[in-house]
C-alpha atoms as a PDB file:
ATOM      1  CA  UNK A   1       0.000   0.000   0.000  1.00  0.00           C
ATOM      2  CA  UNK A   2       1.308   3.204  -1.023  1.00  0.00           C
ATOM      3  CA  UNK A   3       0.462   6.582   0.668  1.00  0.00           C
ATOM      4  CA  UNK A   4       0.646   9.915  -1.261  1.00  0.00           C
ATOM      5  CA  UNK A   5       0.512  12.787   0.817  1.00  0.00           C
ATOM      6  CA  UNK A   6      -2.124  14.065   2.704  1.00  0.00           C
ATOM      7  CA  UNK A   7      -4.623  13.499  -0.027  1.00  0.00           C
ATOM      8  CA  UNK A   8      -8.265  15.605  -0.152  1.00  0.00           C
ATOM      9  CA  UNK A   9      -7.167  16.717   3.486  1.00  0.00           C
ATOM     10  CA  UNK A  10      -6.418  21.283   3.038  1.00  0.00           C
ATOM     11  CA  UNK A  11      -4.680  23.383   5.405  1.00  0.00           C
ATOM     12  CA  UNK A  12      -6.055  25.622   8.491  1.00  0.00           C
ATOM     13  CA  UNK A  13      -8.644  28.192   6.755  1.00  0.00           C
ATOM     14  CA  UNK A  14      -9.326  31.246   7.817  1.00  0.00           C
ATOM     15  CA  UNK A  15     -12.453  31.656  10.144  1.00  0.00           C
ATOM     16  CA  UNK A  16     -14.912  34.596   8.792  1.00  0.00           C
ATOM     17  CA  UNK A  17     -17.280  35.484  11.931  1.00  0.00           C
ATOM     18  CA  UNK A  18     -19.524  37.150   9.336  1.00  0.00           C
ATOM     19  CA  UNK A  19     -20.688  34.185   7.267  1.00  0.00           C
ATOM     20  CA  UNK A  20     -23.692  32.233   7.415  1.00  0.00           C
ATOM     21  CA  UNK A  21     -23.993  29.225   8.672  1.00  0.00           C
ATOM     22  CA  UNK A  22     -26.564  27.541   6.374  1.00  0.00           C
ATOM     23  CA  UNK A  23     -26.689  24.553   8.743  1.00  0.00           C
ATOM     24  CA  UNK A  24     -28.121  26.667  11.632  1.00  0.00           C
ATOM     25  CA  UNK A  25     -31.304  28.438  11.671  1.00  0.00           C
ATOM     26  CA  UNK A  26     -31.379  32.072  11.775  1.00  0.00           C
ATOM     27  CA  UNK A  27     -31.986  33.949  15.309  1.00  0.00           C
ATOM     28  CA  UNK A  28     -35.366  35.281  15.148  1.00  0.00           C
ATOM     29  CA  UNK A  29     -35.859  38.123  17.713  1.00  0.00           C
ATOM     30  CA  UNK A  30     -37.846  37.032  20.387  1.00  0.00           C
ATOM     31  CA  UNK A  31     -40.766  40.160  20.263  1.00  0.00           C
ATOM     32  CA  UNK A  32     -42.044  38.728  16.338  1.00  0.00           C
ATOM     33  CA  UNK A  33     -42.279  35.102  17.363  1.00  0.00           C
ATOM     34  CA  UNK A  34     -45.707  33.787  16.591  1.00  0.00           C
ATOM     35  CA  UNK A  35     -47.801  32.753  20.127  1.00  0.00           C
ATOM     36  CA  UNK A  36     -49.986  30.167  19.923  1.00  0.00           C
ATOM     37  CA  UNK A  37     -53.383  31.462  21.478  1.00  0.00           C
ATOM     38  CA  UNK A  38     -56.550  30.284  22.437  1.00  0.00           C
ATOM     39  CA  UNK A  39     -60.165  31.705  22.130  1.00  0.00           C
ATOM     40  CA  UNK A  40     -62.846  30.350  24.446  1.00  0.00           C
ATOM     41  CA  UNK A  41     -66.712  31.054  23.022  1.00  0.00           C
ATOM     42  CA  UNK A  42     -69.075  32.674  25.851  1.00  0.00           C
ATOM     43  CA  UNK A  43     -71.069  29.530  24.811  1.00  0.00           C
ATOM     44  CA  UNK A  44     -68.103  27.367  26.447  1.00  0.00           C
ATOM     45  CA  UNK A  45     -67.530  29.305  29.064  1.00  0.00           C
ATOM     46  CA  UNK A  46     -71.413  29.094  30.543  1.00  0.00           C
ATOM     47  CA  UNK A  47     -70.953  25.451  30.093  1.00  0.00           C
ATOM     48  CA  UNK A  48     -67.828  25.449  32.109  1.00  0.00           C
ATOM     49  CA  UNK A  49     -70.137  27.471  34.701  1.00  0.00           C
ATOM     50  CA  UNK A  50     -72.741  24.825  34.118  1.00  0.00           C
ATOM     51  CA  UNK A  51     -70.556  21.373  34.688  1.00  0.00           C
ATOM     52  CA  UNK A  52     -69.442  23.027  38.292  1.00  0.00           C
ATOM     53  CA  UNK A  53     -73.272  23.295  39.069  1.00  0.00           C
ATOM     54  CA  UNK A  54     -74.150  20.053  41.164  1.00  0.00           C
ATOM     55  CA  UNK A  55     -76.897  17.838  39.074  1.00  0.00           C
ATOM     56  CA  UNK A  56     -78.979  17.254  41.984  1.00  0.00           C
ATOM     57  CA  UNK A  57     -79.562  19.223  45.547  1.00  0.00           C
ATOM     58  CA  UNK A  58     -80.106  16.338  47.658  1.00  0.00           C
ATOM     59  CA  UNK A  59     -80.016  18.412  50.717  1.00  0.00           C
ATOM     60  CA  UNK A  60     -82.730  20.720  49.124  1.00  0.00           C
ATOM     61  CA  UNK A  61     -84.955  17.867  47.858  1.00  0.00           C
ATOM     62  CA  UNK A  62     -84.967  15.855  51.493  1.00  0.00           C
ATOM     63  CA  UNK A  63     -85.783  19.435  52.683  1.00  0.00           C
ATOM     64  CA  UNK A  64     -88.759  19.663  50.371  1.00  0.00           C
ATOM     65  CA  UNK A  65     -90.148  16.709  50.569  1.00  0.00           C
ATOM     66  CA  UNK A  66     -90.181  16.904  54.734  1.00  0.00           C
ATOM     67  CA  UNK A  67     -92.065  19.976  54.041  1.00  0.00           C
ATOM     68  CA  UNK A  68     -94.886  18.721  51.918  1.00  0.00           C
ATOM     69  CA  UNK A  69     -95.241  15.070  53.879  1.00  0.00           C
ATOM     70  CA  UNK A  70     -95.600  17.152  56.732  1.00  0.00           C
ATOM     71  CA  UNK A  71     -98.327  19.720  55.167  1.00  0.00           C
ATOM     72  CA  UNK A  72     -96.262  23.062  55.688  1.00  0.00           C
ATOM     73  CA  UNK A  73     -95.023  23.648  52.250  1.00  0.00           C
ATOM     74  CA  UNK A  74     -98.196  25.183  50.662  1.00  0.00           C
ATOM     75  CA  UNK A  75     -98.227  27.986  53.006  1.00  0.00           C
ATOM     76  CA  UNK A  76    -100.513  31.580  52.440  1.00  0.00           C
ATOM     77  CA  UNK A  77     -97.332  33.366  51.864  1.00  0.00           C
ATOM     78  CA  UNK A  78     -95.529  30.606  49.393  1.00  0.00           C
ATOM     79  CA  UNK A  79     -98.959  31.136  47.423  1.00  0.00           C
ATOM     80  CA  UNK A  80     -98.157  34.859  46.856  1.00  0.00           C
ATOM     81  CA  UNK A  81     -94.777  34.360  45.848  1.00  0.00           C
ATOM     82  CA  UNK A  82     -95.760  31.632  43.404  1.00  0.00           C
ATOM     83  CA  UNK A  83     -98.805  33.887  41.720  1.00  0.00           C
ATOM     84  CA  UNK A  84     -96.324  36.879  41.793  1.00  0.00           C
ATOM     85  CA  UNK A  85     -93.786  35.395  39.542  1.00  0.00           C
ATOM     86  CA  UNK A  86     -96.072  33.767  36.962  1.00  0.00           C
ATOM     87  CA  UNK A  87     -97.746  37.700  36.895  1.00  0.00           C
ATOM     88  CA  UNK A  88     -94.458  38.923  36.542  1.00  0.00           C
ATOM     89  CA  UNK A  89     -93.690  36.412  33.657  1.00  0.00           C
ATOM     90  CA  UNK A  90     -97.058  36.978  32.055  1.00  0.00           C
ATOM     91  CA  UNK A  91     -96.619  40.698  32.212  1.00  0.00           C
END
């Protein structure tokens, strides 16, 4: 085997600072970056509100029913209340 010089292998080249490495991606400045962003409907946020609301008021419902087994729900003053909303409704 024969050996003739240093073959494709150059001497030290001079560094330029200045050129561009096409290898490496260009600095982008930091203020012009895209940001990713998100939008969130009104409609989606009331049914964000709604999934926190409990399905069912046990407490309230064992409450109601105790009233009405024990005949004090349907009270004079309930009454009012009741025919004051569906006027208020109506009108």
């Amino acid at each position: 085997m024969e050996i003739h010089g240093p073959g494709g292998i150059s001497g030290p080249n001079r560094i330029d600072l200045h050129r561009v490495n096409p290898h490496r991606p260009a600095e982008v400045d930091a203020s012009k970056q895209a940001r990713d962003r998100a939008e969130i409907s009104e409609e989606a946020r009331l049914l964000a509100k709604l999934a926190e609301v409990p399905d069912i008021r046990i407490d309230k419902i064992n409450e109601l029913r105790e009233l009405i087994a024990s005949g004090r729900y349907e009270t004079a003053e309930r009454i009012q209340k009741t025919v004051e909303r569906i006027l208020d409704e109506l009108g």
